[in-house]
PDB file of N, CA and C in Angstrom:
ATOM      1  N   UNK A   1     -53.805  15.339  49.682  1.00  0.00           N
ATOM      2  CA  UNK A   1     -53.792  14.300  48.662  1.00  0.00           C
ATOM      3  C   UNK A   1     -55.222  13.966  48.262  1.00  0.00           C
ATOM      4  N   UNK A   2     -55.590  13.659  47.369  1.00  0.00           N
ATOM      5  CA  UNK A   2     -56.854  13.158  46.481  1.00  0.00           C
ATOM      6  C   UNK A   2     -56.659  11.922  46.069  1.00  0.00           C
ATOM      7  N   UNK A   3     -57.883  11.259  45.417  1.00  0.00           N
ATOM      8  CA  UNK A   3     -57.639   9.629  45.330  1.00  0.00           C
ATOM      9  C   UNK A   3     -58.420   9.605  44.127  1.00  0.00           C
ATOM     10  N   UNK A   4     -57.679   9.276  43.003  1.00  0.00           N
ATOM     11  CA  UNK A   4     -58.507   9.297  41.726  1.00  0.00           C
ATOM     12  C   UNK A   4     -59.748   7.936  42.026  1.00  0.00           C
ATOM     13  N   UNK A   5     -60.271   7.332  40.620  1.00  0.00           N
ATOM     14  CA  UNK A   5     -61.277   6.629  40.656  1.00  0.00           C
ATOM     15  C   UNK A   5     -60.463   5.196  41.386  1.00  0.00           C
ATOM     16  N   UNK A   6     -59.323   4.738  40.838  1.00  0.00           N
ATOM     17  CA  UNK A   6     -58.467   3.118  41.311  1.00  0.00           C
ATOM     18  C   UNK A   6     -58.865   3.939  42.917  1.00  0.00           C
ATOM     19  N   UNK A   7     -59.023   4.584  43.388  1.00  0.00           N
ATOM     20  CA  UNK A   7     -57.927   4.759  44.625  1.00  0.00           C
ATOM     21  C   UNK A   7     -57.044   4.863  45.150  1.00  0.00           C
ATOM     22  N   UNK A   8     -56.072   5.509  44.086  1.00  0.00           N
ATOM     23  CA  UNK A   8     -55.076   5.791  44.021  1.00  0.00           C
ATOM     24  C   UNK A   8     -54.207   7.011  44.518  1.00  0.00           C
ATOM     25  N   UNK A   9     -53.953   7.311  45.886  1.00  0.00           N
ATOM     26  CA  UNK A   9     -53.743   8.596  46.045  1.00  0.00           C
ATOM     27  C   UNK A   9     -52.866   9.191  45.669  1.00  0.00           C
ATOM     28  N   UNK A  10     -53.376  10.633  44.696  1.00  0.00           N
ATOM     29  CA  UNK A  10     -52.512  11.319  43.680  1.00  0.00           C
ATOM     30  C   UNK A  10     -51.956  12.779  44.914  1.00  0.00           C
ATOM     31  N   UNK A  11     -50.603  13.264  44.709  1.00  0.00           N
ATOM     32  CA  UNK A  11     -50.319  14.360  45.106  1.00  0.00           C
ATOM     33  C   UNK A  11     -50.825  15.540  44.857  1.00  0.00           C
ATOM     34  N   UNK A  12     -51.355  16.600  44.950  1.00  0.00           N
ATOM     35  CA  UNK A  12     -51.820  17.799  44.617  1.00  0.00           C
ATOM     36  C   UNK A  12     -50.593  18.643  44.960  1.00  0.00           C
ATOM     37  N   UNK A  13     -50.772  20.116  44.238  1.00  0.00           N
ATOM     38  CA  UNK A  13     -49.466  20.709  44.762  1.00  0.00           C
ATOM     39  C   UNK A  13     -50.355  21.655  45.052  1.00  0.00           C
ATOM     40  N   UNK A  14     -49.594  22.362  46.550  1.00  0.00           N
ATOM     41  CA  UNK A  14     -50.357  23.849  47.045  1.00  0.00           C
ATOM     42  C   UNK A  14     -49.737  24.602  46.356  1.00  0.00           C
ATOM     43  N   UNK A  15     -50.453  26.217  46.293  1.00  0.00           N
ATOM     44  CA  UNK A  15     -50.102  27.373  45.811  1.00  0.00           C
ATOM     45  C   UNK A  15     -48.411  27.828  45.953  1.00  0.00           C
ATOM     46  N   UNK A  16     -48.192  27.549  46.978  1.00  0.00           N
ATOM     47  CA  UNK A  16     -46.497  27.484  47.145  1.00  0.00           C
ATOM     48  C   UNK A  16     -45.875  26.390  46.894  1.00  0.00           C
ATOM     49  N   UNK A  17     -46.346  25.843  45.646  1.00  0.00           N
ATOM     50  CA  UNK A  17     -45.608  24.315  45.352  1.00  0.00           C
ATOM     51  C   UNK A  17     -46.192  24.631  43.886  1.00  0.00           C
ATOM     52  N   UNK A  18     -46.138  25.697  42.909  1.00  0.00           N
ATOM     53  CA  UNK A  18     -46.373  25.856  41.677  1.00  0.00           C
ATOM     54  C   UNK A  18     -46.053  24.851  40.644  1.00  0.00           C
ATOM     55  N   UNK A  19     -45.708  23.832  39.987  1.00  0.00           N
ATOM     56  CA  UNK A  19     -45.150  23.753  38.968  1.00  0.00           C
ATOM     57  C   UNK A  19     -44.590  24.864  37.927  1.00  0.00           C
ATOM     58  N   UNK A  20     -43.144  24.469  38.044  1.00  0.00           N
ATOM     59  CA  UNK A  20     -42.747  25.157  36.750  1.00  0.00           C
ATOM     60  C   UNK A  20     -42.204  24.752  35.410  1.00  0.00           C
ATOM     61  N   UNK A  21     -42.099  25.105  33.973  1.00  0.00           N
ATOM     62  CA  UNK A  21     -41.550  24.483  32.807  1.00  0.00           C
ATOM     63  C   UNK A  21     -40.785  23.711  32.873  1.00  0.00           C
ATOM     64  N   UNK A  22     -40.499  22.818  31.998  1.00  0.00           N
ATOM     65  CA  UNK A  22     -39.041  22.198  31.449  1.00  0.00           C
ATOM     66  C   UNK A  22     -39.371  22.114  30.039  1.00  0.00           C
ATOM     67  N   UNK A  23     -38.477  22.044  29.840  1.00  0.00           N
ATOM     68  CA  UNK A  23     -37.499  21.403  28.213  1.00  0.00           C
ATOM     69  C   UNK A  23     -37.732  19.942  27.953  1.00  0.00           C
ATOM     70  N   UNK A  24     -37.815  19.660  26.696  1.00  0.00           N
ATOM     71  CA  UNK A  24     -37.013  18.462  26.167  1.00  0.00           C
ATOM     72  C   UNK A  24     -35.527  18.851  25.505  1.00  0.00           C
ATOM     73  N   UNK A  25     -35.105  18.038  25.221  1.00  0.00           N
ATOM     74  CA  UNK A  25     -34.033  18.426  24.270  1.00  0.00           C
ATOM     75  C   UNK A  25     -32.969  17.199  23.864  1.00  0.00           C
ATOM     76  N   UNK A  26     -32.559  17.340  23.005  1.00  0.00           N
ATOM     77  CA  UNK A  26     -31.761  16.360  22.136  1.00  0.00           C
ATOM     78  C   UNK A  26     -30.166  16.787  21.682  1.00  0.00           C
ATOM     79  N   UNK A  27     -29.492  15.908  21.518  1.00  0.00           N
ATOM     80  CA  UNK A  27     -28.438  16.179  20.807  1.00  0.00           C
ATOM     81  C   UNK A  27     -27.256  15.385  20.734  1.00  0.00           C
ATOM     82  N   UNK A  28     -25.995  15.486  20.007  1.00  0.00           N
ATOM     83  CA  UNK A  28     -24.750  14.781  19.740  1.00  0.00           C
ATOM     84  C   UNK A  28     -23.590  15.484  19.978  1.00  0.00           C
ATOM     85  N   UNK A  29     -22.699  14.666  21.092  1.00  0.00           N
ATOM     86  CA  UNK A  29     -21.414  15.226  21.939  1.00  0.00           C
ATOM     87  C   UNK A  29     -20.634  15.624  20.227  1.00  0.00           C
ATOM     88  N   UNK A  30     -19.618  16.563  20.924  1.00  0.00           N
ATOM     89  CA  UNK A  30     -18.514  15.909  19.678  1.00  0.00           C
ATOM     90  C   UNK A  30     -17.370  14.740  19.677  1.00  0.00           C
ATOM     91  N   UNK A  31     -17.016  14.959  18.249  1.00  0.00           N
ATOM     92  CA  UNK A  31     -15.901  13.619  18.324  1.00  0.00           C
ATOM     93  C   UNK A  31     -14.947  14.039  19.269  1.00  0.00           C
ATOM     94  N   UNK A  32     -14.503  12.325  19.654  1.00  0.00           N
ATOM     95  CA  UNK A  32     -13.490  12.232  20.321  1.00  0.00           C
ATOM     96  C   UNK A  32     -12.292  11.434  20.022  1.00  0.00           C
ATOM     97  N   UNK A  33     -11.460  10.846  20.672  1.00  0.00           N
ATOM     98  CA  UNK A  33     -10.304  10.355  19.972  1.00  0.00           C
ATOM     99  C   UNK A  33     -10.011  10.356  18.700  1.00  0.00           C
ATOM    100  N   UNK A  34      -9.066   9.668  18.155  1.00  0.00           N
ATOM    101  CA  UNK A  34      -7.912   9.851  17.283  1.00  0.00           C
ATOM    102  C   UNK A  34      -8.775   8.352  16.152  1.00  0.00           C
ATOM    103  N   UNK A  35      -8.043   8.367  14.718  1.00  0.00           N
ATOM    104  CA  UNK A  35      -8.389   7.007  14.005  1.00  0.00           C
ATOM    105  C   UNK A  35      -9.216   6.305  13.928  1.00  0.00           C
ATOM    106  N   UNK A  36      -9.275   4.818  13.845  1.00  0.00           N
ATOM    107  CA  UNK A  36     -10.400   3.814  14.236  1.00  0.00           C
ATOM    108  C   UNK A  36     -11.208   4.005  15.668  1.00  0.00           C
ATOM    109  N   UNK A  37     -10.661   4.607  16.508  1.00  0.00           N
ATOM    110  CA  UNK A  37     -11.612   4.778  17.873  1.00  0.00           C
ATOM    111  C   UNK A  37     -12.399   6.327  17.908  1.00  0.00           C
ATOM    112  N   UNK A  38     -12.338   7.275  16.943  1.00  0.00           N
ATOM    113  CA  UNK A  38     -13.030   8.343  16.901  1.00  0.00           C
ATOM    114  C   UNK A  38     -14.319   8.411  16.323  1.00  0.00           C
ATOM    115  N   UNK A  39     -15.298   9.034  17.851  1.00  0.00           N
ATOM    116  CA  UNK A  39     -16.775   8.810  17.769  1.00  0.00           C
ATOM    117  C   UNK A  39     -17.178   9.578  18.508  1.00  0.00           C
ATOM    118  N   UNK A  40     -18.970   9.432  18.463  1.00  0.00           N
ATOM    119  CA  UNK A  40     -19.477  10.657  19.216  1.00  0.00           C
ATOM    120  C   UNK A  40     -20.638   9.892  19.608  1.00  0.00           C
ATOM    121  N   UNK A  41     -21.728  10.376  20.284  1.00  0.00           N
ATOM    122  CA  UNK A  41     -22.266   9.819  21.257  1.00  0.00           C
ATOM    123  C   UNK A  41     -23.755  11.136  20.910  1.00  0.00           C
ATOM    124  N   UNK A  42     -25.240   9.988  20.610  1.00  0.00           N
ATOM    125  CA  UNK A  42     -26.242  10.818  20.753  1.00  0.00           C
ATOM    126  C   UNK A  42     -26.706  10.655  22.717  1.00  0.00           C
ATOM    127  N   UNK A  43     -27.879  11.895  22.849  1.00  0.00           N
ATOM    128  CA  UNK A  43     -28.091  12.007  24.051  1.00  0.00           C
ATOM    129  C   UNK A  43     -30.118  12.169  23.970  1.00  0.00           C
ATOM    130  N   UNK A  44     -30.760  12.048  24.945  1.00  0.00           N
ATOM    131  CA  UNK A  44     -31.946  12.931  25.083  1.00  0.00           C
ATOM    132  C   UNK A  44     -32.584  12.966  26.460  1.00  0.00           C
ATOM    133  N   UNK A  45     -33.259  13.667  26.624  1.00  0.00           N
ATOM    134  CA  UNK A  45     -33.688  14.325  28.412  1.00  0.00           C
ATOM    135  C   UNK A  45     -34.759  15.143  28.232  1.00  0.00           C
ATOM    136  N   UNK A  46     -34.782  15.687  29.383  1.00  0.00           N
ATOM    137  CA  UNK A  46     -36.471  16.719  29.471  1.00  0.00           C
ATOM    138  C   UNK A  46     -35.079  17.417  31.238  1.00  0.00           C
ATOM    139  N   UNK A  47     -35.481  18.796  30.952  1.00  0.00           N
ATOM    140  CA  UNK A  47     -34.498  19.695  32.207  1.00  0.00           C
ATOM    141  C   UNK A  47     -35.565  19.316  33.262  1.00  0.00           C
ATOM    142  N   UNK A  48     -35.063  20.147  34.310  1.00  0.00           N
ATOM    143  CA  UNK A  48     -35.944  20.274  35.441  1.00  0.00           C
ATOM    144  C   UNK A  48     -36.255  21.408  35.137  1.00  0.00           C
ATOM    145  N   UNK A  49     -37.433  22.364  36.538  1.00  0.00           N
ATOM    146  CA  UNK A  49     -38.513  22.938  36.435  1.00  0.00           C
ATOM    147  C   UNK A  49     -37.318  24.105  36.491  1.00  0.00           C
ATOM    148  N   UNK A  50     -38.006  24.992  35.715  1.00  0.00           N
ATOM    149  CA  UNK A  50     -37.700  27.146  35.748  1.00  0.00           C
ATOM    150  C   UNK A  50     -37.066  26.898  37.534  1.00  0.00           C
ATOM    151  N   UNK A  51     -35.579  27.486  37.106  1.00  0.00           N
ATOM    152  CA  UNK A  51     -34.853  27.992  38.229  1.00  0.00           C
ATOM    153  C   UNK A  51     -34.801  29.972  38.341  1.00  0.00           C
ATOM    154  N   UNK A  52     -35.422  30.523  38.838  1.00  0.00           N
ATOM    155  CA  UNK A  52     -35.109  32.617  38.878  1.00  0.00           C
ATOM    156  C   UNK A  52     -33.912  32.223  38.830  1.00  0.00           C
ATOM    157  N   UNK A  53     -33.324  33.524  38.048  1.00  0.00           N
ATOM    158  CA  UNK A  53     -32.107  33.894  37.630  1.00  0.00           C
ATOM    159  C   UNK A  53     -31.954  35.209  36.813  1.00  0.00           C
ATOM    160  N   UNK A  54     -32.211  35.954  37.824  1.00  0.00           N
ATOM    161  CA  UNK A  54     -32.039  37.463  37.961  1.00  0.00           C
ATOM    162  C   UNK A  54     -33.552  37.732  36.853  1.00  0.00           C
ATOM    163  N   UNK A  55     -33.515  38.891  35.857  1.00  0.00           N
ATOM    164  CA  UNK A  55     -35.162  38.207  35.455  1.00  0.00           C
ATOM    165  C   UNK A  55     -34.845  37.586  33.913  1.00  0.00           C
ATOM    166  N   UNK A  56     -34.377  36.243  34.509  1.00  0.00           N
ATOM    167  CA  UNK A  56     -34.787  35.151  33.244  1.00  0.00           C
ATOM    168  C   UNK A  56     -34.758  33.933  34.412  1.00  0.00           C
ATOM    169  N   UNK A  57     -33.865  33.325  33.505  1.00  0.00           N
ATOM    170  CA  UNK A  57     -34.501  31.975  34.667  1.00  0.00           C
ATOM    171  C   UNK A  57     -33.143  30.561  33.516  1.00  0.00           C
ATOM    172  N   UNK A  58     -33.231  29.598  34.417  1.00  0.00           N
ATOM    173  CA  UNK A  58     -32.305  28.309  34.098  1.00  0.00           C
ATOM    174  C   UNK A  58     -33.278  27.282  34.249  1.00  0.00           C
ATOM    175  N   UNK A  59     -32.440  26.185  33.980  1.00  0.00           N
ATOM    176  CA  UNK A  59     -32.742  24.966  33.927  1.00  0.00           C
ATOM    177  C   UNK A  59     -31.610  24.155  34.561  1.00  0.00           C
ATOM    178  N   UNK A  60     -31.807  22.768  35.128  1.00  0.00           N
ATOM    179  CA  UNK A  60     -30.915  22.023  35.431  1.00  0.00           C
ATOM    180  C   UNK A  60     -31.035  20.668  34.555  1.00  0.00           C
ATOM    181  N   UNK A  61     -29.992  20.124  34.482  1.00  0.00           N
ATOM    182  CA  UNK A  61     -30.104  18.793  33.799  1.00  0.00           C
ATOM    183  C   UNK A  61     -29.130  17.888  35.209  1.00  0.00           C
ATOM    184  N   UNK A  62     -29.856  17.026  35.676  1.00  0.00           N
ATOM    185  CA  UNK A  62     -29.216  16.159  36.769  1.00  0.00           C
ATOM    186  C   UNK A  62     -28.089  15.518  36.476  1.00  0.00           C
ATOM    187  N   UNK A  63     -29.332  14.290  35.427  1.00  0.00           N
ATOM    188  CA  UNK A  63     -28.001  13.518  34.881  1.00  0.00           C
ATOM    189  C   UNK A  63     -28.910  12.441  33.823  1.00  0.00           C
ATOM    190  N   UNK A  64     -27.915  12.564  32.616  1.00  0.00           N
ATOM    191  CA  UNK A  64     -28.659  12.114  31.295  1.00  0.00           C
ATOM    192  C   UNK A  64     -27.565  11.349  31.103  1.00  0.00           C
ATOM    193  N   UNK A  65     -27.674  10.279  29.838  1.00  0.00           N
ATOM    194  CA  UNK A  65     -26.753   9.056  29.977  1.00  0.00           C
ATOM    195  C   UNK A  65     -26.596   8.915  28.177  1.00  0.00           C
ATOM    196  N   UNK A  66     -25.258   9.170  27.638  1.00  0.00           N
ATOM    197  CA  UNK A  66     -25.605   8.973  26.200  1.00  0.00           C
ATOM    198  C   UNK A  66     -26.179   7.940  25.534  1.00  0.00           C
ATOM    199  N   UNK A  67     -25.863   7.246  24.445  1.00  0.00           N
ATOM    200  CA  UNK A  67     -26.113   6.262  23.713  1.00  0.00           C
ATOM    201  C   UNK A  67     -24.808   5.440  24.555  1.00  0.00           C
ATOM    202  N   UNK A  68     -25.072   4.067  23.862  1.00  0.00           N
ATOM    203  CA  UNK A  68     -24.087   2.853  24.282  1.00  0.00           C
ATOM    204  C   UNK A  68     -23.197   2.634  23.017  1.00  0.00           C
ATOM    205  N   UNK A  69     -21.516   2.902  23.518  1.00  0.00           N
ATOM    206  CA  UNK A  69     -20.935   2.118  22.172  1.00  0.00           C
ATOM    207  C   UNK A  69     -19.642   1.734  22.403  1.00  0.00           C
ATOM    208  N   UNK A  70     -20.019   0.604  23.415  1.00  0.00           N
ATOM    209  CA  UNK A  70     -18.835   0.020  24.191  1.00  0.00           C
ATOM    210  C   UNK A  70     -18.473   0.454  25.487  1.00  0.00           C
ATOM    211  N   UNK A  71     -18.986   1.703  25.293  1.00  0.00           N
ATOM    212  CA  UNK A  71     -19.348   2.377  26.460  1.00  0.00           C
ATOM    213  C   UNK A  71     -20.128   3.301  26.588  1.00  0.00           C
ATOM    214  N   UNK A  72     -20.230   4.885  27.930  1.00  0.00           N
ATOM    215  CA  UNK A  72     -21.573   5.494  27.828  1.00  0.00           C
ATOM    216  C   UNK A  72     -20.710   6.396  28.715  1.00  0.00           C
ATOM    217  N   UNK A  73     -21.156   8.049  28.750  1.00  0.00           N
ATOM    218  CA  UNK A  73     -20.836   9.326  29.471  1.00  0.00           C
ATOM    219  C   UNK A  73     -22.220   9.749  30.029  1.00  0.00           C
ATOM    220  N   UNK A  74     -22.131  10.452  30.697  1.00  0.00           N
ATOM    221  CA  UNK A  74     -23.130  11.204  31.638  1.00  0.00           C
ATOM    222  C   UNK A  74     -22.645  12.205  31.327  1.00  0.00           C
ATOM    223  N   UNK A  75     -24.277  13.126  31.203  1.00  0.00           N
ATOM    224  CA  UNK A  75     -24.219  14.604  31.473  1.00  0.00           C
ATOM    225  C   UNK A  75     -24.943  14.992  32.463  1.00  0.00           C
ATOM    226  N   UNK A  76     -23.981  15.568  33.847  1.00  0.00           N
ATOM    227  CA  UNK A  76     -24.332  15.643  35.286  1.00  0.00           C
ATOM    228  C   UNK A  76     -24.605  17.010  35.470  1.00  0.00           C
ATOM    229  N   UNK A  77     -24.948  17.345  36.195  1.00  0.00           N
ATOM    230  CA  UNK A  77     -25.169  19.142  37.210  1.00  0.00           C
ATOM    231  C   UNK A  77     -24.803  19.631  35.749  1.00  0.00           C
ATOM    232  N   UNK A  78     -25.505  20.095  34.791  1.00  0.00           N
ATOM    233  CA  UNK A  78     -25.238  20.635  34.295  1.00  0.00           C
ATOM    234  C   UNK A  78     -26.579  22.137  34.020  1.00  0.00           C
ATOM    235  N   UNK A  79     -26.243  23.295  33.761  1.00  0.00           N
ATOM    236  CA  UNK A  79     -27.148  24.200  34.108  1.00  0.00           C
ATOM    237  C   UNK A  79     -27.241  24.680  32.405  1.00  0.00           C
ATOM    238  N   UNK A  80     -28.305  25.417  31.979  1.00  0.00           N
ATOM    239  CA  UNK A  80     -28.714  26.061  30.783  1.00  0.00           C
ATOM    240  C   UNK A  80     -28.213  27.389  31.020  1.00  0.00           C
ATOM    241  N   UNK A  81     -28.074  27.784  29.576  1.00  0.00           N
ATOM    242  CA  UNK A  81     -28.316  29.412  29.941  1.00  0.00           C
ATOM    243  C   UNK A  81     -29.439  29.848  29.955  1.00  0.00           C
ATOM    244  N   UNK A  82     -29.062  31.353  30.265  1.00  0.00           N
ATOM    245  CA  UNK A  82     -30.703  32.297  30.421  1.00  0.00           C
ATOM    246  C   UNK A  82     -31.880  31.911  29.503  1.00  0.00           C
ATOM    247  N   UNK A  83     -32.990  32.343  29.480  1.00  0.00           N
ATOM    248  CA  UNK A  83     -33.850  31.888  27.851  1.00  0.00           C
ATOM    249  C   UNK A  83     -33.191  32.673  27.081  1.00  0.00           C
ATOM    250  N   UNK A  84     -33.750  32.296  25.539  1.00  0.00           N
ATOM    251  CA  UNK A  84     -33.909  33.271  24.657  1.00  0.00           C
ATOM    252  C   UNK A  84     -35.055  33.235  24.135  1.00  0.00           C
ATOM    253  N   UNK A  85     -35.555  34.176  23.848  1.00  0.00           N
ATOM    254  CA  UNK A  85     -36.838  34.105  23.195  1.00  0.00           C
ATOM    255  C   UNK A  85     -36.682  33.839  21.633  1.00  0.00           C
ATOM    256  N   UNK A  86     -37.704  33.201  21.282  1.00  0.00           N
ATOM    257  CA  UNK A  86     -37.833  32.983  19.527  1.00  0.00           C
ATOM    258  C   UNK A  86     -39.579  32.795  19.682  1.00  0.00           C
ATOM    259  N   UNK A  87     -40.046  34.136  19.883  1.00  0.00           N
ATOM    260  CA  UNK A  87     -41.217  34.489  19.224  1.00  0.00           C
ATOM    261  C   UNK A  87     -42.070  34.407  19.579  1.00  0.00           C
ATOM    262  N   UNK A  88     -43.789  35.043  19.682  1.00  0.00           N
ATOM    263  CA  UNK A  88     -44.831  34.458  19.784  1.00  0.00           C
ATOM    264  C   UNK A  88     -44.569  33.792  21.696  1.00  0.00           C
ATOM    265  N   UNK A  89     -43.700  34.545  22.539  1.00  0.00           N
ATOM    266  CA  UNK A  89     -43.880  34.183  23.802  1.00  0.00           C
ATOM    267  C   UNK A  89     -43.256  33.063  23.939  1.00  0.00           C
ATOM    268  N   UNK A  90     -42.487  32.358  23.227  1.00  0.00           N
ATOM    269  CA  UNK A  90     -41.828  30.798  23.269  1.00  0.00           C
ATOM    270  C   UNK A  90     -39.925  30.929  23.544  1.00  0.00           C
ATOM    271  N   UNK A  91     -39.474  30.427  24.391  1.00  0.00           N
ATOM    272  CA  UNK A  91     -38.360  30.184  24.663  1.00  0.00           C
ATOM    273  C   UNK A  91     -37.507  29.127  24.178  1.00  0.00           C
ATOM    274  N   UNK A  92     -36.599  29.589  24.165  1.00  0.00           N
ATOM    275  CA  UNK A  92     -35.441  28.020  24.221  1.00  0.00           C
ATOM    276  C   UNK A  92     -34.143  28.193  24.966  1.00  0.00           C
ATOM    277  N   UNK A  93     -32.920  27.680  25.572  1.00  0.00           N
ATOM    278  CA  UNK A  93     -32.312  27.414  26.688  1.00  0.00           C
ATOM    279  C   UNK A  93     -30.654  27.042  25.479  1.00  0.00           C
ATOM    280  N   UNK A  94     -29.546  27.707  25.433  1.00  0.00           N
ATOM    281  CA  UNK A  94     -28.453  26.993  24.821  1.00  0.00           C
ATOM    282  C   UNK A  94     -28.027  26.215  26.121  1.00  0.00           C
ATOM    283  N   UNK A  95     -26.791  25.324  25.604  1.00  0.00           N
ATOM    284  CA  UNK A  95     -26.393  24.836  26.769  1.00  0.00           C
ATOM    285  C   UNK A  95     -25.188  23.978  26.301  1.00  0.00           C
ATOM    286  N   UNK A  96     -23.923  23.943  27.536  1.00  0.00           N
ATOM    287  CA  UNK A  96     -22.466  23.805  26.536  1.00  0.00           C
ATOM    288  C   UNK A  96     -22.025  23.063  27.951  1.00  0.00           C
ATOM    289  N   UNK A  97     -21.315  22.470  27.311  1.00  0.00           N
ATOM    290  CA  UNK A  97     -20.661  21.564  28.134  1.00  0.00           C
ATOM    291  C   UNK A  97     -19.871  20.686  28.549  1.00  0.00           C
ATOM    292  N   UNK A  98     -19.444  19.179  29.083  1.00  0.00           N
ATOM    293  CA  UNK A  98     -18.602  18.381  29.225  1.00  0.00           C
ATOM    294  C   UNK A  98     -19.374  17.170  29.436  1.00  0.00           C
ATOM    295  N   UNK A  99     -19.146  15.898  29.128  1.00  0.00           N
ATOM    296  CA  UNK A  99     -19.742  14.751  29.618  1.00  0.00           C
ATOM    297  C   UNK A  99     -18.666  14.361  30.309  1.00  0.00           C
ATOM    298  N   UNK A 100     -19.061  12.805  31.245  1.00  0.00           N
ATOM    299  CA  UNK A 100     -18.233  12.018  32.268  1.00  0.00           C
ATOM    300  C   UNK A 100     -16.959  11.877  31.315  1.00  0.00           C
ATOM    301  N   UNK A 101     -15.631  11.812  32.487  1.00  0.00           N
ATOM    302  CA  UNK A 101     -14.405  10.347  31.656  1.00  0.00           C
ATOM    303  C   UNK A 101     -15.114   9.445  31.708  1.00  0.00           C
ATOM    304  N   UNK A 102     -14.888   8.851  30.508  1.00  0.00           N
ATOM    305  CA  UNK A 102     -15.377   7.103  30.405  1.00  0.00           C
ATOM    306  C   UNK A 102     -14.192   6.958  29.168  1.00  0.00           C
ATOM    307  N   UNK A 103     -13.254   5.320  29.498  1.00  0.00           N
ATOM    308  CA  UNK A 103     -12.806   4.976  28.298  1.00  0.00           C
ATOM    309  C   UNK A 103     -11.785   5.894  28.181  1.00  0.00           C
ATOM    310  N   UNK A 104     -11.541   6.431  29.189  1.00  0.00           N
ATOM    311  CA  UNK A 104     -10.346   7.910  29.155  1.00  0.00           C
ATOM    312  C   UNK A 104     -10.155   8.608  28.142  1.00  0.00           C
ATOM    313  N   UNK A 105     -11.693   8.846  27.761  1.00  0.00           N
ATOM    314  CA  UNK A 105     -12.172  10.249  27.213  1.00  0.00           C
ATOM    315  C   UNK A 105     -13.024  11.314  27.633  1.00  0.00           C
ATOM    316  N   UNK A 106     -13.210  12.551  27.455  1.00  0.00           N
ATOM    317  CA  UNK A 106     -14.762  12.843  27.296  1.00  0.00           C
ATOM    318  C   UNK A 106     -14.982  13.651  26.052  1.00  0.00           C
ATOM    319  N   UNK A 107     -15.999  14.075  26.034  1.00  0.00           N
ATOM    320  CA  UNK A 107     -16.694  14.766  25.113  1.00  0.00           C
ATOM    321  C   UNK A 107     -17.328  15.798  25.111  1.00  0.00           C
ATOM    322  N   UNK A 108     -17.231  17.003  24.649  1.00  0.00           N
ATOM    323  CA  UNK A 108     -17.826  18.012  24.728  1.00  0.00           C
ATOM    324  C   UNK A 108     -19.258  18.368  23.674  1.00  0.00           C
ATOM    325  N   UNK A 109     -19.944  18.836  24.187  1.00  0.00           N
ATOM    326  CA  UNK A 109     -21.106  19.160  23.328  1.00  0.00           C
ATOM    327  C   UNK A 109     -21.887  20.687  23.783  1.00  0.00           C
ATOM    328  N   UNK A 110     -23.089  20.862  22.950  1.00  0.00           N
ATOM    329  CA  UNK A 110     -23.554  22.177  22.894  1.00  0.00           C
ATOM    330  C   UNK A 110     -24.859  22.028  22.126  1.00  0.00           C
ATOM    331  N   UNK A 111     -25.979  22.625  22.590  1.00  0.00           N
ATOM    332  CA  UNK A 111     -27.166  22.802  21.837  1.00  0.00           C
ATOM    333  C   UNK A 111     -27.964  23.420  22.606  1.00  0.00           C
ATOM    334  N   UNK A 112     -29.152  23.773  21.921  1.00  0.00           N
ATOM    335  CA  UNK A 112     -30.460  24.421  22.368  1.00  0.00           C
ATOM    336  C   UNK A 112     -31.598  23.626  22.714  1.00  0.00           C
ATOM    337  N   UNK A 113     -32.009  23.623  23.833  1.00  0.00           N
ATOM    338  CA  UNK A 113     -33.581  22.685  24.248  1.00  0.00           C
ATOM    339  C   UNK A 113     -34.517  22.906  22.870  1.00  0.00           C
ATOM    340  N   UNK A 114     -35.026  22.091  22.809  1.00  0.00           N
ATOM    341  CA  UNK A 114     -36.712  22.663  22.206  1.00  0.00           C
ATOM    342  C   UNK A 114     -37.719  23.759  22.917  1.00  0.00           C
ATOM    343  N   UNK A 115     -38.312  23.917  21.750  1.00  0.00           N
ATOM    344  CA  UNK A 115     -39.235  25.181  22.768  1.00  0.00           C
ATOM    345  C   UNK A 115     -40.292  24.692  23.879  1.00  0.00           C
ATOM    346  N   UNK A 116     -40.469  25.407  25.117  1.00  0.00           N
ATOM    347  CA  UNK A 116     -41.383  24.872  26.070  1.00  0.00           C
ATOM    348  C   UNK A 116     -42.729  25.172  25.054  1.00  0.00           C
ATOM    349  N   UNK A 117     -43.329  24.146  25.732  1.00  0.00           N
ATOM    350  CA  UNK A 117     -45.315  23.899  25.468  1.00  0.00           C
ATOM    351  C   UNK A 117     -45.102  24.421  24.004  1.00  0.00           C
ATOM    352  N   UNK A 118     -44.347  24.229  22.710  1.00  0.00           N
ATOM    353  CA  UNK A 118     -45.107  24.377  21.481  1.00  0.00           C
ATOM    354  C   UNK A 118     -46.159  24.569  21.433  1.00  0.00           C
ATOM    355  N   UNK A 119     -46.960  23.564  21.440  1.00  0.00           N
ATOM    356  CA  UNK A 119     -48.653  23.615  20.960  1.00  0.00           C
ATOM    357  C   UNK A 119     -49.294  24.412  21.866  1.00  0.00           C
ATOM    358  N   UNK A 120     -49.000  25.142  22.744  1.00  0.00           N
ATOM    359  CA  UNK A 120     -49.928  26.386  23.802  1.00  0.00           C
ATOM    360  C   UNK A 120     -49.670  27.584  23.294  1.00  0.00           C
TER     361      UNK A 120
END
């Protein structure tokens, strides 16, 4: 550990404690129920670090919490797919899924992270 200027002791990571990427990413479940109660729910997060996966690699999302609208779903253990590349060395992650019952519904959704480190 190191101690910036406060004195604050900061963690260092050893060589076998690399940091690896994550994601941000955004998006909107689909609708759910029937009539006056049919709605959908925005979301946003950042994954956890590059999981190997044969030679590409995943992401995990723990647990992200939608918007509020009377109520709220979680998106738990949920894993990315492989990368895909889009160009110039930059990735992005689809990813499909289910949120919590809440309100004895859920909601399904689907999208792509943003690309890791844009600006690098």
């Amino acid at each position: 550990m190191q101690k910036n200027k406060a004195g604050v002791k900061k963690k260092t990571l050893s060589s076998k404690q690399t940091q690896r990427h994550v994601h941000e990413f955004e998006g909107s479940t689909k609708l759910a129920e029937q009539g006056a109660d049919r709605h959908n729910h925005r979301f946003a997060g950042v994954t956890g670090q590059a999981i190997r996966q044969g030679s590409s690699h995943v992401h995990e999302i723990d647990l992200t919490k939608t918007d509020f609208l009377n109520h709220f779903h979680n998106l738990r253990r949920i894993r990315t797919g492989p990368a895909i590349p889009v160009g110039n060395g930059k990735h992005v992650h689809f990813v499909t899924g289910q949120t919590t019952l809440n309100d004895g519904h859920v909601h399904q959704f689907n999208f792509a992270t943003l690309i890791d480190a844009p600006l690098v």
